[in-house]
Protein backbone atom coordinates (compact mmCIF):
# COMPACT_ATOMS: atom_id res chain seq x y z
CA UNK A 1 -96.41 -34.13 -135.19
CA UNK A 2 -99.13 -31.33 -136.10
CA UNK A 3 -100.77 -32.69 -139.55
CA UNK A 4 -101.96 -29.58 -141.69
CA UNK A 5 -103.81 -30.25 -144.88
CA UNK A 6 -103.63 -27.50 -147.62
CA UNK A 7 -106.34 -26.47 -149.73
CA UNK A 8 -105.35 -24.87 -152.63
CA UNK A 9 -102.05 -25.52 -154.62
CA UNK A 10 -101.86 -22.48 -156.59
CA UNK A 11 -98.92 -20.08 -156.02
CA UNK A 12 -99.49 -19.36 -152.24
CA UNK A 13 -100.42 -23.00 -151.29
CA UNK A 14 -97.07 -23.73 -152.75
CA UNK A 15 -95.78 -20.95 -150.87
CA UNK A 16 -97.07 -22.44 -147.18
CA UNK A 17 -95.88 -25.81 -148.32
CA UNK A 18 -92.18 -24.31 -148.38
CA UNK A 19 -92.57 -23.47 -145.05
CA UNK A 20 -94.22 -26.58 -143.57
CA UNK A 21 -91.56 -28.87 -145.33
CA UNK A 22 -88.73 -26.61 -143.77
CA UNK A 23 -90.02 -27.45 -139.87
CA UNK A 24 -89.92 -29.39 -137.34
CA UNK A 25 -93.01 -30.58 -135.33
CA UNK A 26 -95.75 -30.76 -138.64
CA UNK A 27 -96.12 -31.61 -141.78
CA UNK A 28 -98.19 -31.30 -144.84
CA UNK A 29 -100.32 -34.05 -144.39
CA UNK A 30 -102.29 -33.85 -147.53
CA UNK A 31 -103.37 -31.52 -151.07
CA UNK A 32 -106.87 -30.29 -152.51
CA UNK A 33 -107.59 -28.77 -155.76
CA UNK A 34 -110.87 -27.88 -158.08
CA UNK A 35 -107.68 -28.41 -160.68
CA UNK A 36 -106.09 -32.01 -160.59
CA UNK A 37 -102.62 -31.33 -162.02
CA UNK A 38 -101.88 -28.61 -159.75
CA UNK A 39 -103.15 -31.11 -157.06
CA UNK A 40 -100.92 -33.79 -158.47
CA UNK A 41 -97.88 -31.84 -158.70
CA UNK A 42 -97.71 -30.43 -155.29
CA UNK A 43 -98.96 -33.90 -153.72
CA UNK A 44 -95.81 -34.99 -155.51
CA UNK A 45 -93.42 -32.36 -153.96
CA UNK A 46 -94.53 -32.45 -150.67
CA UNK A 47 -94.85 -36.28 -150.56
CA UNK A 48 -98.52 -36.15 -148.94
CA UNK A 49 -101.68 -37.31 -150.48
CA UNK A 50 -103.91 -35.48 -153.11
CA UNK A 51 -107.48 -35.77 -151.07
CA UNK A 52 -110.69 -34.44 -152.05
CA UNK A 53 -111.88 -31.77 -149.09
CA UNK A 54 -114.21 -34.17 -148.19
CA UNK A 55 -112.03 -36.80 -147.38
CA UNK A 56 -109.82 -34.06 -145.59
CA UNK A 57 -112.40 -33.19 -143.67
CA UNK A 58 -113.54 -36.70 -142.22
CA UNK A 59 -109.85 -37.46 -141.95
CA UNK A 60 -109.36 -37.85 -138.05
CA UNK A 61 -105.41 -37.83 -138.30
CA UNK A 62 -105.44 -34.53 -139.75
CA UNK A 63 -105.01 -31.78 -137.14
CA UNK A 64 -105.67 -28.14 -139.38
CA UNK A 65 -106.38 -27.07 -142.83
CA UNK A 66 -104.62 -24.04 -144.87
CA UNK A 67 -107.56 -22.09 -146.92
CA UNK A 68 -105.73 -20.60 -150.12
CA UNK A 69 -108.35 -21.63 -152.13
CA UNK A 70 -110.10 -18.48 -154.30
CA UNK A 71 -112.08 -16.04 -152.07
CA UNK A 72 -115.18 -17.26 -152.85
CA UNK A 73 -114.74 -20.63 -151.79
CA UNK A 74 -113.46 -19.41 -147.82
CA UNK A 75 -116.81 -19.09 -146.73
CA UNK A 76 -117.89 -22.65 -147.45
CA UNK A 77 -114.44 -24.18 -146.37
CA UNK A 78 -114.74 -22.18 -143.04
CA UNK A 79 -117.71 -23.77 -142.17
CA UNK A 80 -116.57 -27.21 -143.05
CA UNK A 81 -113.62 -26.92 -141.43
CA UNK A 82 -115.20 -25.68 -138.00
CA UNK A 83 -117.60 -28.18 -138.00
CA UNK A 84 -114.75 -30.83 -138.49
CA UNK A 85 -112.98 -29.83 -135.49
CA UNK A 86 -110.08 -28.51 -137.57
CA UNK A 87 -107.63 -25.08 -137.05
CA UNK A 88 -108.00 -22.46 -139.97
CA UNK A 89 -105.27 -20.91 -141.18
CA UNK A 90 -107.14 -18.35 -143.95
CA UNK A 91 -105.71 -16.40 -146.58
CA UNK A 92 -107.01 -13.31 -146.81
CA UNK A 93 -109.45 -11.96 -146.95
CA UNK A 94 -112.05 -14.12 -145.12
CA UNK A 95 -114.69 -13.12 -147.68
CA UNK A 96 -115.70 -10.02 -149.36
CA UNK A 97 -118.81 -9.47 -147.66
CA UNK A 98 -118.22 -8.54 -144.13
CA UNK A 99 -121.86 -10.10 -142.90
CA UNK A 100 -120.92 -13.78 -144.34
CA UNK A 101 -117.44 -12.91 -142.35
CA UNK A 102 -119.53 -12.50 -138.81
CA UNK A 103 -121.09 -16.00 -140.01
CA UNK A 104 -117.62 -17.60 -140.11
CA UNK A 105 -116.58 -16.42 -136.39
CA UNK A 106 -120.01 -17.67 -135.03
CA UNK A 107 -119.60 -20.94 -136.55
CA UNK A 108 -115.73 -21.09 -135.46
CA UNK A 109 -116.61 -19.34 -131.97
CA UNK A 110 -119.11 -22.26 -131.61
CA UNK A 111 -117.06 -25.26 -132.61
CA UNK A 112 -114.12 -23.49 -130.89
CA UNK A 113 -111.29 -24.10 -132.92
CA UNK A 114 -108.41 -21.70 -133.48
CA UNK A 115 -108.81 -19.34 -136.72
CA UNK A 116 -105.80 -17.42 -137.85
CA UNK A 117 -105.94 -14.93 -140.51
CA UNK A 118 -103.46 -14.82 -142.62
CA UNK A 119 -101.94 -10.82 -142.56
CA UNK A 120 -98.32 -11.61 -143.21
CA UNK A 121 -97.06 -8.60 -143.21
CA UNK A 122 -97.78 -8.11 -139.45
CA UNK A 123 -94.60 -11.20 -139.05
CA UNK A 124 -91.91 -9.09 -141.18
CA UNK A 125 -89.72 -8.69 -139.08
CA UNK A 126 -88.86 -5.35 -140.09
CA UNK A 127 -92.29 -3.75 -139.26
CA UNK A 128 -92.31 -6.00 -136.35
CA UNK A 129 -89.50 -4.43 -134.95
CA UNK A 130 -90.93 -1.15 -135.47
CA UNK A 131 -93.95 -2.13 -134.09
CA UNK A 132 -91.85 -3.06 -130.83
CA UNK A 133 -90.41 0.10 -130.49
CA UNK A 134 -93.66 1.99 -130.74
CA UNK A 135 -94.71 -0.73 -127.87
CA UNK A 136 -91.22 0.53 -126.09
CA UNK A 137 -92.25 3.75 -126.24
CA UNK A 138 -89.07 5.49 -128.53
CA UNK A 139 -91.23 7.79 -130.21
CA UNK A 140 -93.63 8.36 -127.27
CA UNK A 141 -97.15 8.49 -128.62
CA UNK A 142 -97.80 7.83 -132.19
CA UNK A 143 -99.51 11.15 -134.08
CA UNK A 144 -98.74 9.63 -137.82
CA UNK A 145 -98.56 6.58 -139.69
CA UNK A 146 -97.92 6.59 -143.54
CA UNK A 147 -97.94 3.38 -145.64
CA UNK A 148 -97.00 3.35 -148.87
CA UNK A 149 -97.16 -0.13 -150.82
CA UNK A 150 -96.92 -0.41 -154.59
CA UNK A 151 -96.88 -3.20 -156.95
CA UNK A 152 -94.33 -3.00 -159.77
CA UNK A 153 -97.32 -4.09 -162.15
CA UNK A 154 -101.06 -4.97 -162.46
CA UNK A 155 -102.27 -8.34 -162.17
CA UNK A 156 -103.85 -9.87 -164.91
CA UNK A 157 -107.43 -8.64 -166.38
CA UNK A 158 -109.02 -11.60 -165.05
CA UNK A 159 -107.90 -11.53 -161.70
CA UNK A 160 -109.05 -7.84 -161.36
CA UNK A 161 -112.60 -8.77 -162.53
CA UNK A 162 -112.63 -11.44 -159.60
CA UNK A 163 -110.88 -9.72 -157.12
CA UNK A 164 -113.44 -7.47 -154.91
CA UNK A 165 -111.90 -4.29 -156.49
CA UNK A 166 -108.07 -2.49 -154.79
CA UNK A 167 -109.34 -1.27 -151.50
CA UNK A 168 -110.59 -4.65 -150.41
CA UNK A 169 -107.75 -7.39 -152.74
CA UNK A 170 -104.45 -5.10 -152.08
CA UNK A 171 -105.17 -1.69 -149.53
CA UNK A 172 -106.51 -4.14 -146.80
CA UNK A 173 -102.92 -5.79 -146.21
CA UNK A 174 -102.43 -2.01 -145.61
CA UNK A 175 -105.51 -0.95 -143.54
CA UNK A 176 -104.65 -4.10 -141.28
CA UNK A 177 -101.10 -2.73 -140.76
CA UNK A 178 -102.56 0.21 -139.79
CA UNK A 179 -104.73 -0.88 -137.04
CA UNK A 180 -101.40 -2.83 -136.04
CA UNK A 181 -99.24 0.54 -135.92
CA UNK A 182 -102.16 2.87 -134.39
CA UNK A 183 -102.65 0.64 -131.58
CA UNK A 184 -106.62 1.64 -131.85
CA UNK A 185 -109.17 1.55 -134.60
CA UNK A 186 -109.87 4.39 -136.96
CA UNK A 187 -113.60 6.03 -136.68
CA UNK A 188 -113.33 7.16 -140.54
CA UNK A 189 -112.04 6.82 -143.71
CA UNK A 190 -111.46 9.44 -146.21
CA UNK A 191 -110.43 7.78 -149.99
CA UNK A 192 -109.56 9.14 -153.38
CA UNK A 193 -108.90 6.72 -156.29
CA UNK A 194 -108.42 6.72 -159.84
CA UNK A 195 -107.18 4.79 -162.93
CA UNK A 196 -104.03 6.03 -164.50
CA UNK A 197 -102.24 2.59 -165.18
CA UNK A 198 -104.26 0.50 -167.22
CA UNK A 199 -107.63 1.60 -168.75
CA UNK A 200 -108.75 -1.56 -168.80
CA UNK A 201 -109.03 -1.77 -165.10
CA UNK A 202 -111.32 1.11 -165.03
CA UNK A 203 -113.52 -0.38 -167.69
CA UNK A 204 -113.62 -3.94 -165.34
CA UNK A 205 -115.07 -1.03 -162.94
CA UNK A 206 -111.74 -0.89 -160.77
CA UNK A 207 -109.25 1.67 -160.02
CA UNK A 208 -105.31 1.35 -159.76
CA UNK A 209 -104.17 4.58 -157.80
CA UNK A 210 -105.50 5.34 -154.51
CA UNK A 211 -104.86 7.17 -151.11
CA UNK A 212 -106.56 6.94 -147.99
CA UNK A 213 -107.16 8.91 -145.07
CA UNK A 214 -107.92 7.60 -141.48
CA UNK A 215 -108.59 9.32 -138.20
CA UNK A 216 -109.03 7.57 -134.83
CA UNK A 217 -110.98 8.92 -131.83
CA UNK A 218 -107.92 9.90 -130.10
CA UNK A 219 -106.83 12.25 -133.19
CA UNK A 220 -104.38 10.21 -134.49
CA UNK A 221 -103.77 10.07 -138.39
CA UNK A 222 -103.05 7.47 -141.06
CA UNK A 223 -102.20 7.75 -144.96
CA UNK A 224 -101.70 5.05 -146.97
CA UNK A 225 -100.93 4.95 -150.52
CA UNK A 226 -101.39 2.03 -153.34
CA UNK A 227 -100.49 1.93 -157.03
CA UNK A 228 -100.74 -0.84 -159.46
CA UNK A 229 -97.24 0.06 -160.83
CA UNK A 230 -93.72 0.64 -159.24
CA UNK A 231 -91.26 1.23 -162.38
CA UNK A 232 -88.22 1.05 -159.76
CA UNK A 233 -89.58 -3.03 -158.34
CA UNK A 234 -91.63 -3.54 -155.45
CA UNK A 235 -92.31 -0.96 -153.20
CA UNK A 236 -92.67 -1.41 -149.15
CA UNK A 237 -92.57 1.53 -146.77
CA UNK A 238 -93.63 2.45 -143.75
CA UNK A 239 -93.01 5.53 -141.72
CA UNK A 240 -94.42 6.29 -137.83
CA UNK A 241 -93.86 9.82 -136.50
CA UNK A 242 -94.43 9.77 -132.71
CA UNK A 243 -94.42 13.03 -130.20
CA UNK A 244 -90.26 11.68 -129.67
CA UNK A 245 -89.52 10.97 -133.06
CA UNK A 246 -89.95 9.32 -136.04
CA UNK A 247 -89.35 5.38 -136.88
CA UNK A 248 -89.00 4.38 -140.63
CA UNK A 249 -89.14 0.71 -142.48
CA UNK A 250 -87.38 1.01 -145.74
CA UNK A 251 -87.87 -1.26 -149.06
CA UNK A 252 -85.81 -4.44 -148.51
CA UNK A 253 -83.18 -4.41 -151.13
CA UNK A 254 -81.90 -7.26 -153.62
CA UNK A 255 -78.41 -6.96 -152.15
CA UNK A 256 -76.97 -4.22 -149.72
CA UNK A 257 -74.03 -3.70 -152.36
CA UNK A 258 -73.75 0.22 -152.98
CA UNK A 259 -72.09 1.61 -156.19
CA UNK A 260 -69.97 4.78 -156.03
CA UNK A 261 -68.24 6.70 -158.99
CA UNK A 262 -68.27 10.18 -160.62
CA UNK A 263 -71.80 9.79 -161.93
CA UNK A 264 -73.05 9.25 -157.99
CA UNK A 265 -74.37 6.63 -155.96
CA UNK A 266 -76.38 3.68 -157.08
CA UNK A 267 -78.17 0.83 -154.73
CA UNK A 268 -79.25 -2.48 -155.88
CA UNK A 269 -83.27 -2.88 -156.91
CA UNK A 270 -85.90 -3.78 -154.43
CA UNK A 271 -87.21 -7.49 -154.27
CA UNK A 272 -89.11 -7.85 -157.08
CA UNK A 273 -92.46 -9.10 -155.53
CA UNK A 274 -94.48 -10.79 -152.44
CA UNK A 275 -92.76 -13.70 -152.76
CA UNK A 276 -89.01 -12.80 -152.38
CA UNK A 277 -90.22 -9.67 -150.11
CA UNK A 278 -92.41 -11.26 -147.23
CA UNK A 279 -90.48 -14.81 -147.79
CA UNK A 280 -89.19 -14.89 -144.32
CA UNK A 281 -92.88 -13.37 -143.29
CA UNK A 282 -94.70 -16.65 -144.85
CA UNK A 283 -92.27 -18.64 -142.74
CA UNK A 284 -93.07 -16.96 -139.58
CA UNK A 285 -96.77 -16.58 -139.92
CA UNK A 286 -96.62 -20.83 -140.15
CA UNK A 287 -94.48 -20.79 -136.95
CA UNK A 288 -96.98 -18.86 -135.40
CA UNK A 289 -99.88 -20.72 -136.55
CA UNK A 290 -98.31 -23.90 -135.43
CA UNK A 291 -97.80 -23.19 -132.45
CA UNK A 292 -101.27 -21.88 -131.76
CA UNK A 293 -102.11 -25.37 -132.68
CA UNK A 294 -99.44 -26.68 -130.20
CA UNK A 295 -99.68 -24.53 -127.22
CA UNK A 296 -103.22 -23.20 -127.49
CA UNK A 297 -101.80 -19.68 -127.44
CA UNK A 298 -104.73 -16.82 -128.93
CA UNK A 299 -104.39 -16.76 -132.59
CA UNK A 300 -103.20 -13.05 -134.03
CA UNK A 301 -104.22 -12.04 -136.28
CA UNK A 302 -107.40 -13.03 -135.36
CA UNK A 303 -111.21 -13.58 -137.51
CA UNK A 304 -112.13 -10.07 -135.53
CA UNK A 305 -108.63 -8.76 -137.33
CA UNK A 306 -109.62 -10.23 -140.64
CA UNK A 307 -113.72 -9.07 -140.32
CA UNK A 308 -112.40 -5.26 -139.15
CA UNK A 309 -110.05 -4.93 -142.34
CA UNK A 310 -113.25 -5.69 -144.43
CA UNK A 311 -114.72 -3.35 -142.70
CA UNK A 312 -112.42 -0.46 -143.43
CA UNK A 313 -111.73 -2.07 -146.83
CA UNK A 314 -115.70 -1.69 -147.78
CA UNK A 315 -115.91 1.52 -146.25
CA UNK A 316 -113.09 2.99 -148.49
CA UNK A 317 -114.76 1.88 -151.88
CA UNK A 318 -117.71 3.89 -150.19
CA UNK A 319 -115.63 6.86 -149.71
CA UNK A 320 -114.27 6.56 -153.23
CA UNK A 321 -118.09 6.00 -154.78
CA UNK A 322 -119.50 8.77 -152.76
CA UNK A 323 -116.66 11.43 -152.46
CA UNK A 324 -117.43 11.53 -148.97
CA UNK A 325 -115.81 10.44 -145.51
CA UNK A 326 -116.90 7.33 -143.90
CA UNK A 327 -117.28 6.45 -139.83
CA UNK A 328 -116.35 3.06 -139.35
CA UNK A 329 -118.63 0.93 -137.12
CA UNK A 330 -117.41 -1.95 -136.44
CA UNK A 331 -120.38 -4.66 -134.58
């Protein structure tokens, strides 16, 4: 039995304690957090022990720690971790500065211990199937990707303030998936942003509406689009245009029920966030993870994965400051 503390009970620690309570071969072994009742509450629906990280840490019998702790706090629990011989399993992203992100991979490539970054979307198994049949060739070679991913509304004030801004808190799920569909890395970054939702999220010095541009160094194109607000629910598309044809991901639907009278044709409302969206995601990204610990099979996605995004994600807010393109080094 694989024994996985979690660090962080907040709303996605309870979300990888669903899936570690729903399989077989590990088990939440024990619960941290800076805030005691949420600590207490999930200790007491999971059944495991509410630890300080310390104590996790030293704990021998535990095998791996989840980091869904606040951003801040990865670097610090990274380190801890590595040193303590334990996997990582890190929400994203690793931090917000990518130099403190190279320090994490040296300290995990030195204490060699397996470091998964948590990119969910890569284990939907929608775009994974798309992502298979670009691999299979039905399109022949991919020319365009376009993303589009909106949330139906803004997160709270507070959260924005804390958040590292859109490009690097929401787009990078998106600039991941797009070095996951291009099958190489972009050389630059083109962005535009503004604030049209919420002024208040311009005067926290963020934007809400963006598109960016990205070119590779074999020509090949990506646009992806974010907004702070989806009136119609959550919205989750992906289309690949290859020299063959064209593969498309559609939003995932609250029921596949279709309406039909005089007044025309009316579908059922996307998932309304995340959680409901990318549930079976969260499930597979554990499977994964687990059996990285289990089989010593390369973790993916990978630190490089989650220090690249940051990458892309910085150089975007550099765009957007400058009104300029950006190349993209990545060392």
């Amino acid at each position: 039995m694989i024994n996985i503390a979690l660090l962080g009970c907040g709303r996605i620690g309870q979300v990888h304690a669903r899936s570690l309570m729903g399989m077989g071969g590990a088990q939440v072994a024990a619960v941290a957090d800076a805030v005691p009742e949420a600590g207490e509450a999930l200790a007491k629906r999971t059944g495991a022990p509410l630890m300080s990280v310390e104590d996790i840490m030293a704990a021998s019998d535990i095998d791996a720690v989840v980091i869904g702790t606040p951003t801040t706090t990865h670097y610090n629990l990274i380190h801890m971790a590595a040193r303590a011989q334990k996997g990582i399993f890190c929400e994203k992203p690793i931090d917000l500065n990518a130099g403190r992100i190279k320090d994490c991979l040296a300290v995990v490539e030195t204490h060699d211990v397996p470091f998964f970054v948590a990119f969910n979307r890569r284990f939907d198994p929608n775009f994974r199937t798309l992502r298979a049949q670009i691999d299979a060739g039905r399109i022949g070679d991919v020319e365009m990707v376009t993303i589009l991913s909106r949330d139906p509304s803004p997160p709270p004030i507070g959260y924005i303030k804390t958040s590292g801004g859109l490009f690097r808190d929401m787009m990078i799920h998106d600039l991941d998936m797009a070095r996951f569909l291009l099958g190489e890395d972009p050389v630059e970054v083109f962005a535009h942003a503004s604030c049209l939702v919420d002024p208040e999220i311009g005067e926290a010095g963020d934007v809400d509406t963006a598109m960016v541009s990205l070119r590779t160094a074999s020509g090949k194109l990506c646009q992806i689009s974010n907004s702070r607000r989806a009136t119609y629910g959550y919205d989750q598309r992906i289309e690949v245009h290859g020299a063959k044809g064209m593969l498309r991901a559609d939003n995932v639907l609250t029921s596949t029920v279709e309406m039909s009278d005089a007044d025309g044709f009316r579908r059922a409302p996307t998932e309304p966030f995340f959680l409901e969206r990318y549930a079976e995601a969260y499930r597979a990204e554990m499977d994964h993870f687990v059996a990285v610990l289990t089989t010593g099979k390369p973790a993916s996605p990978s630190g490089i994965d989650g220090f690249k995004a940051q990458v892309m994600a910085d150089a975007a807010q550099a765009s957007h400051d400058s009104g300029a393109p950006q190349k993209l080094v990545f060392d």
